[in-house]
Protein backbone atom coordinates (compact mmCIF):
# COMPACT_ATOMS: atom_id res chain seq x y z
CA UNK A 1 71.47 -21.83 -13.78
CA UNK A 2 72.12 -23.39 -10.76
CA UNK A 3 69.61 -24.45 -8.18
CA UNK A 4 69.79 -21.84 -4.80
CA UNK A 5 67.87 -24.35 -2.99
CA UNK A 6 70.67 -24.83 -0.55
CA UNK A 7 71.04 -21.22 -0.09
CA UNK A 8 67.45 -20.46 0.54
CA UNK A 9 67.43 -23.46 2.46
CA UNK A 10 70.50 -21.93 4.82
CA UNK A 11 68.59 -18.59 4.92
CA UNK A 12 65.08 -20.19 6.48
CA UNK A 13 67.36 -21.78 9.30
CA UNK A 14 67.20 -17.70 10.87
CA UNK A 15 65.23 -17.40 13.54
CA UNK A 16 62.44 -15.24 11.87
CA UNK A 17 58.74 -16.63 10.94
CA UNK A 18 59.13 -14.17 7.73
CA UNK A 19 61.93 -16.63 6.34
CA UNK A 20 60.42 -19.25 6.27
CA UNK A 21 58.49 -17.86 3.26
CA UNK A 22 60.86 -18.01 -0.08
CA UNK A 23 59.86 -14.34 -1.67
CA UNK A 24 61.33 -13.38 2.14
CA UNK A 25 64.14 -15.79 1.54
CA UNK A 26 65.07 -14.12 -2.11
CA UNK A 27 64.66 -10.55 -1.26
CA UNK A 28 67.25 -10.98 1.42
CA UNK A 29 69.65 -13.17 -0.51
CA UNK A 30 69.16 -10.13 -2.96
CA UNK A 31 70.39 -6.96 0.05
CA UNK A 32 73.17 -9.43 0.93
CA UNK A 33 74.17 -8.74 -2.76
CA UNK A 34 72.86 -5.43 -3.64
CA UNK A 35 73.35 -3.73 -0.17
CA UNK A 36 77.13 -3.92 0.38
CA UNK A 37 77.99 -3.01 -3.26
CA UNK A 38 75.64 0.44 -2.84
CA UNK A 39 77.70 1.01 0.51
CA UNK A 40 80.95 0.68 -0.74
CA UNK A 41 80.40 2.81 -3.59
CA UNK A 42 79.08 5.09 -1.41
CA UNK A 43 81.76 5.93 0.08
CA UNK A 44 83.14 7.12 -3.45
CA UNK A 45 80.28 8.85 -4.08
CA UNK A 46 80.06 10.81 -1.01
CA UNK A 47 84.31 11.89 -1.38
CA UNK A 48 83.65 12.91 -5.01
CA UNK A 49 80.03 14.74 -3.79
CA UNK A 50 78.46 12.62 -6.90
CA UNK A 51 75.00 12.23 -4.64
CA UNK A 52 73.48 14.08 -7.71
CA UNK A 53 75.13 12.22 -10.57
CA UNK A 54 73.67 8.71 -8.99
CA UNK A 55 69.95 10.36 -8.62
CA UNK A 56 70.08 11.68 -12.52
CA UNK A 57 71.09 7.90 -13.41
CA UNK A 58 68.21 6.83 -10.84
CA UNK A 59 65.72 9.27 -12.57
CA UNK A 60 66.84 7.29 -15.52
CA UNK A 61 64.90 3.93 -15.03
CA UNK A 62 61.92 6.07 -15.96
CA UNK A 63 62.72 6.14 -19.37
CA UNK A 64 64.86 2.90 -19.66
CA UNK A 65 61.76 1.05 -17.94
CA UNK A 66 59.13 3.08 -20.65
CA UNK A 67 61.14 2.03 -23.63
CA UNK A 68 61.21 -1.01 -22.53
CA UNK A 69 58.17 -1.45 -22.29
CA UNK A 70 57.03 0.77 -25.55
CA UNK A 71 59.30 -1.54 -27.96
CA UNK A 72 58.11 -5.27 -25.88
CA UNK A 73 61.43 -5.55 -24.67
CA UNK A 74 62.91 -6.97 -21.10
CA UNK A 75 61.96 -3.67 -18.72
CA UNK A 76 65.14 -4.72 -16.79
CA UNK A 77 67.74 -5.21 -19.46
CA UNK A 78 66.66 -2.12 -20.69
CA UNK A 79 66.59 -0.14 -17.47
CA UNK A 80 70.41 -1.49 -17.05
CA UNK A 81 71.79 -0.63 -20.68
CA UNK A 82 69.90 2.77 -20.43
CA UNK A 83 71.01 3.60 -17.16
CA UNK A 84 74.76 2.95 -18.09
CA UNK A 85 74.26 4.85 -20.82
CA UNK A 86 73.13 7.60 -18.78
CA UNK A 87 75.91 7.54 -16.38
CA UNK A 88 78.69 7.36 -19.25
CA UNK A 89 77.45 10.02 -21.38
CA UNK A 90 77.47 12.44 -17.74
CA UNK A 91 80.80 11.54 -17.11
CA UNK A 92 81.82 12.81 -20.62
CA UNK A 93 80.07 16.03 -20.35
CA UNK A 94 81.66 16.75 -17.58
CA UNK A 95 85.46 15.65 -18.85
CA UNK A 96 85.02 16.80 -22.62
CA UNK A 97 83.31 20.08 -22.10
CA UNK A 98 83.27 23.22 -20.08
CA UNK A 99 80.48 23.09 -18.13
CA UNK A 100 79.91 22.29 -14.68
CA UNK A 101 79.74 18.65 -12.92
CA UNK A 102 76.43 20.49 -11.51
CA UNK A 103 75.07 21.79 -14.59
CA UNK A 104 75.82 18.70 -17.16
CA UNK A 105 74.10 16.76 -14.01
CA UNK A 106 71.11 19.22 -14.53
CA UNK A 107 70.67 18.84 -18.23
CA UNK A 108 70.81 15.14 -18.63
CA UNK A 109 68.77 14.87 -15.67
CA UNK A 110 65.95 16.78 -17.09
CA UNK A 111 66.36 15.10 -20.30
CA UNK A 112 65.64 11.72 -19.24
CA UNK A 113 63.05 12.26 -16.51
CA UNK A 114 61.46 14.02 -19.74
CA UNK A 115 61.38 11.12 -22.02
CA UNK A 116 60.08 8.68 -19.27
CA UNK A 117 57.08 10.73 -18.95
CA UNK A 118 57.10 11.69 -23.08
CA UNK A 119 56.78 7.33 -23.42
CA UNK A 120 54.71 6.40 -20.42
CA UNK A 121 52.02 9.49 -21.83
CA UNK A 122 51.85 7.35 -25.58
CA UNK A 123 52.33 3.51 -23.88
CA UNK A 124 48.82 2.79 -22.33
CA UNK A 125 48.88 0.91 -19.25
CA UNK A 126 52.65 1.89 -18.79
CA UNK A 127 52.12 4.17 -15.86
CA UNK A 128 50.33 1.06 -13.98
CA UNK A 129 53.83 -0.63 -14.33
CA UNK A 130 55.72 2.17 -13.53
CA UNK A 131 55.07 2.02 -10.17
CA UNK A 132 56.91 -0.67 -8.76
CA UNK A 133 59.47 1.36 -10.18
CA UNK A 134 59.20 4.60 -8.32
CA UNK A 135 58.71 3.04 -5.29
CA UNK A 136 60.46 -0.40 -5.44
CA UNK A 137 59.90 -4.04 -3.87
CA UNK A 138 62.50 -6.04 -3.40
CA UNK A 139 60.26 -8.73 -2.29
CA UNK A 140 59.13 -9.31 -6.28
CA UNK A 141 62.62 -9.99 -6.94
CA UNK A 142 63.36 -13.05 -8.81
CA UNK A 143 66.52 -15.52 -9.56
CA UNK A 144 67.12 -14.63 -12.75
CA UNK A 145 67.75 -11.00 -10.95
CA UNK A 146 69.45 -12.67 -8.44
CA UNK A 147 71.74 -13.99 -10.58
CA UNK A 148 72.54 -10.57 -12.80
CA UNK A 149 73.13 -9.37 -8.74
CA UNK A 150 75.70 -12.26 -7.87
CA UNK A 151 77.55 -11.31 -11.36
CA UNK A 152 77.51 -7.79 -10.51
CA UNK A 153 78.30 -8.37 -6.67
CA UNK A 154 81.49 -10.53 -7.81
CA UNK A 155 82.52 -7.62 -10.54
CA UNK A 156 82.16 -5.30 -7.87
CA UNK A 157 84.49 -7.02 -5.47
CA UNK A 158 87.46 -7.08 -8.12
CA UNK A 159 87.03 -3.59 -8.59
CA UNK A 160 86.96 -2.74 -5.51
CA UNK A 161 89.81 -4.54 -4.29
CA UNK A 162 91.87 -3.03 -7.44
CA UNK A 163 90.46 0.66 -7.21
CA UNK A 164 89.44 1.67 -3.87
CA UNK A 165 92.56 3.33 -3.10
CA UNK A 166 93.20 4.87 -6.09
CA UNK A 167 89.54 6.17 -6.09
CA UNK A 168 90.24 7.56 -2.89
CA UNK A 169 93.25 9.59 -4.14
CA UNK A 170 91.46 10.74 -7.02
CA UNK A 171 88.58 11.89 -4.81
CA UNK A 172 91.03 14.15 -2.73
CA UNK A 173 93.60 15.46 -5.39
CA UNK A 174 93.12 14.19 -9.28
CA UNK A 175 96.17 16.09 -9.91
CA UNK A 176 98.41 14.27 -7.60
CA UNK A 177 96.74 11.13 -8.60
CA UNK A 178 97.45 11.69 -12.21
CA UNK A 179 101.50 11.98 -11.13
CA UNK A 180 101.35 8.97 -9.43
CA UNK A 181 100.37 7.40 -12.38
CA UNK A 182 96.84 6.83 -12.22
CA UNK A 183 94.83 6.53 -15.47
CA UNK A 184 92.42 9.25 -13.85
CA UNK A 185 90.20 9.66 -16.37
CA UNK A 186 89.65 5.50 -17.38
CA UNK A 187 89.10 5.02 -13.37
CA UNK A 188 86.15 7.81 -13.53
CA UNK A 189 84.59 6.07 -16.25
CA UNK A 190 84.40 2.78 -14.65
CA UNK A 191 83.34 4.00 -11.80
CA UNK A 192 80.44 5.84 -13.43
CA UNK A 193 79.90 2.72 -14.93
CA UNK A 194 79.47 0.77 -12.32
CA UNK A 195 77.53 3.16 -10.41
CA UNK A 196 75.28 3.12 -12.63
CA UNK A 197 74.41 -0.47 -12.71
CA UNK A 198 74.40 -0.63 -8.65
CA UNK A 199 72.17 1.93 -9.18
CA UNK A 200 69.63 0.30 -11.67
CA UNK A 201 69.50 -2.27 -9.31
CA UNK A 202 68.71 -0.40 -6.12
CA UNK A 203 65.84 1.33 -7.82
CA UNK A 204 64.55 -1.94 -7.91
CA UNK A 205 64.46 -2.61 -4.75
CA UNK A 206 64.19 0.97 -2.69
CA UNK A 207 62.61 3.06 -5.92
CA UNK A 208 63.67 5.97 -7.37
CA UNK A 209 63.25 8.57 -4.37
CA UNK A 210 64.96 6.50 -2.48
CA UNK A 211 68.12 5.05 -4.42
CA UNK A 212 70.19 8.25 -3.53
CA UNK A 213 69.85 7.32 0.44
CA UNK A 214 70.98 3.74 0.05
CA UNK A 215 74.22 5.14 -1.44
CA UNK A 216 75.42 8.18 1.01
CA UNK A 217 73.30 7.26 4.13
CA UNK A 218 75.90 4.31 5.00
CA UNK A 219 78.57 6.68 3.91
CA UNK A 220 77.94 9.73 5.63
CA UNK A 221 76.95 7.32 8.81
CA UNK A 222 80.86 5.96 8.61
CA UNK A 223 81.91 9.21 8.17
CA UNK A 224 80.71 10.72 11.51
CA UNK A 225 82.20 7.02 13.02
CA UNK A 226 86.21 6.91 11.60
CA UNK A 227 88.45 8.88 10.12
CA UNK A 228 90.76 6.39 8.33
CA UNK A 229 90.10 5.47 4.73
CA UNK A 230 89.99 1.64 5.86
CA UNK A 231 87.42 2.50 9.11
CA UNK A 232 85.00 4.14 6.10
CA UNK A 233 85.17 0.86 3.83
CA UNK A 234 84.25 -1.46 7.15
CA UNK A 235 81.57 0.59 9.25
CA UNK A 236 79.94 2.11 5.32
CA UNK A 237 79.73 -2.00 5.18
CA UNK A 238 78.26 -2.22 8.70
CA UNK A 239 75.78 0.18 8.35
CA UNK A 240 74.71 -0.79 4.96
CA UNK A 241 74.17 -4.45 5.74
CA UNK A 242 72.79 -4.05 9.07
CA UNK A 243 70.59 -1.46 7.64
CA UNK A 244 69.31 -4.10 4.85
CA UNK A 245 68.09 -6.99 7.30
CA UNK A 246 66.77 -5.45 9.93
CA UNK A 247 64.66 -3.12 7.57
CA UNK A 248 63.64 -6.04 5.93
CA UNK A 249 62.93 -8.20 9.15
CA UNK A 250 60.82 -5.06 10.42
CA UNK A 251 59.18 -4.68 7.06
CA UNK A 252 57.48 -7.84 7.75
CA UNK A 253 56.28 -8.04 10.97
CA UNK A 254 52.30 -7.55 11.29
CA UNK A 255 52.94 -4.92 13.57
CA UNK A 256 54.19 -2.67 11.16
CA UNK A 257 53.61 -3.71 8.33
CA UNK A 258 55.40 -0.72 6.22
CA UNK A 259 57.48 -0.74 3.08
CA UNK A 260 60.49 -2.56 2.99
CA UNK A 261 62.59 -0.14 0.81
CA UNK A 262 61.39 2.79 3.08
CA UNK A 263 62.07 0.71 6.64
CA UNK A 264 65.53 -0.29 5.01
CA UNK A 265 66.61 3.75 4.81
CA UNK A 266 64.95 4.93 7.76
CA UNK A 267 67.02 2.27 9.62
CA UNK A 268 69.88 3.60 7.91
CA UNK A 269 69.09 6.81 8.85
CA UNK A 270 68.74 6.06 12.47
CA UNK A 271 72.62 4.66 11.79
CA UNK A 272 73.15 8.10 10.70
CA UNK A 273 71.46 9.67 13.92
CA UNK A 274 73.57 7.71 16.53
CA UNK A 275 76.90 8.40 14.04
CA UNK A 276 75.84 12.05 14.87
CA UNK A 277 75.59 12.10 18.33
CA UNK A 278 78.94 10.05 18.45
CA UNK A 279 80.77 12.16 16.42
CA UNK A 280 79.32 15.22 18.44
CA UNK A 281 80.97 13.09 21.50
CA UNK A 282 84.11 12.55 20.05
CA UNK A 283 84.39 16.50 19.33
CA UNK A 284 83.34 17.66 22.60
CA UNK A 285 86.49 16.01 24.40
CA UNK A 286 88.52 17.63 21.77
């Protein structure tokens, strides 16, 4: 792989103490990746109210981490694969049988938060592990990560850049988008599949109870702050990234001295506060 010397090198040019030090360094080359990916999406997520279809396939690194671990495999590659699984086989509950978006949500989720805690219960010392999981640190990220990211952060893009709008129509009317000539159902299942891997990925860095908020936070914050479906792409970017480096930065500093996952969405959340008022502004000289 190639050497990110020169990057890291760039990055410890900031004005910060923290970046001088290179876990600081990769953890924030890794939100510059991760972060605006998980915003984006967002903002699909939040139009197609799929906030509890990304926490079932965050629930899911449980049991993709446990096997994983159980069988002496990569905990990562396995978290990924069963993840996407995950999100696939909930999209095609929902398409290819009569129940609910809500319900096949609810069964799957139970399922796999099940069989995490069915394989960490026989795989001793798997619990220990399983920590860094529910929580997350993206300061133990390493390159090899960082380069599954920059794959994923490029893959992203192209999508992105080829489906945003039509996501967007789907979101409001799948009907109409299907006489347009949208391929509704093939877009929903690579959307779900992505998802799911941006997801994976954000568990690693804010933890399970936390990989919802990266997603809608952003979203919900652009929400309140446009109403044009090109003002939510830019400020769901804004908030995300901003959100990302100044958690981070904070994270560090002795005077705090807090998680960085958790600063990173209660920054994000103090987005969402001031989107609130604005909004609340906005309507008042309605």
């Amino acid at each position: 792989m190639p050497d990110l010397a020169p990057v890291y090198s760039l990055l410890g040019m900031l004005p910060f103490d923290c970046l001088q030090l290179r876990f600081m360094q990769q953890a924030l080359l890794a939100l510059l990746l991760l972060t605006p990916l998980a915003a984006i999406l967002g903002v699909h997520v939040v139009n197609c109210r799929m906030a509890f279809f990304s926490d079932a396939v965050g629930h899911s690194a449980f049991a993709g981490v446990a096997l994983g671990l159980l069988f002496g495999l990569d905990p990562l590659l396995t978290m990924l694969l069963f993840g996407l699984m995950v999100g696939l086989s909930i999209m095609t509950m929902q398409q290819q049988h009569r129940l609910s978006a809500d319900t096949a949500i609810g069964i799957i989720f139970s399922a796999v938060v099940a069989l995490g805690l069915a394989v960490i219960s026989q795989a001793e010392g798997a619990a220990r592990d399983m920590q860094r999981f529910l929580l997350g640190d993206v300061l133990t990220i390493n390159e090899h990560e960082i380069w599954i990211l920059f794959a994923l952060f490029v893959l992203g893009l192209i999508f992105q850049y080829v489906a945003y709008n039509r996501l967007l129509l789907i979101s409001l009317n799948p009907v109409m988008a299907h006489t347009q000539g949208i391929r509704v159902r093939l877009w929903q299942y690579l959307f779900a599949a992505l998802l799911s891997l941006v997801v994976m990925f954000a568990v690693r860095s804010v933890g399970v109870l936390l990989v919802t908020a990266l997603l809608i936070v952003p979203a919900a914050a652009a929400r309140n702050l446009t109403t044009s479906a090109g003002g939510l792409f830019w400020w769901a970017l804004i908030v995300g990234l901003s959100s990302a480096i100044t958690g981070l930065l904070l994270s560090a500093q002795a005077w705090l001295g807090t998680s960085s996952g958790a600063t990173i969405i209660l920054t994000a959340c103090c987005w969402f506060a001031i989107s609130l008022l604005w909004s609340a502004r906005q309507n008042s000289r309605c």
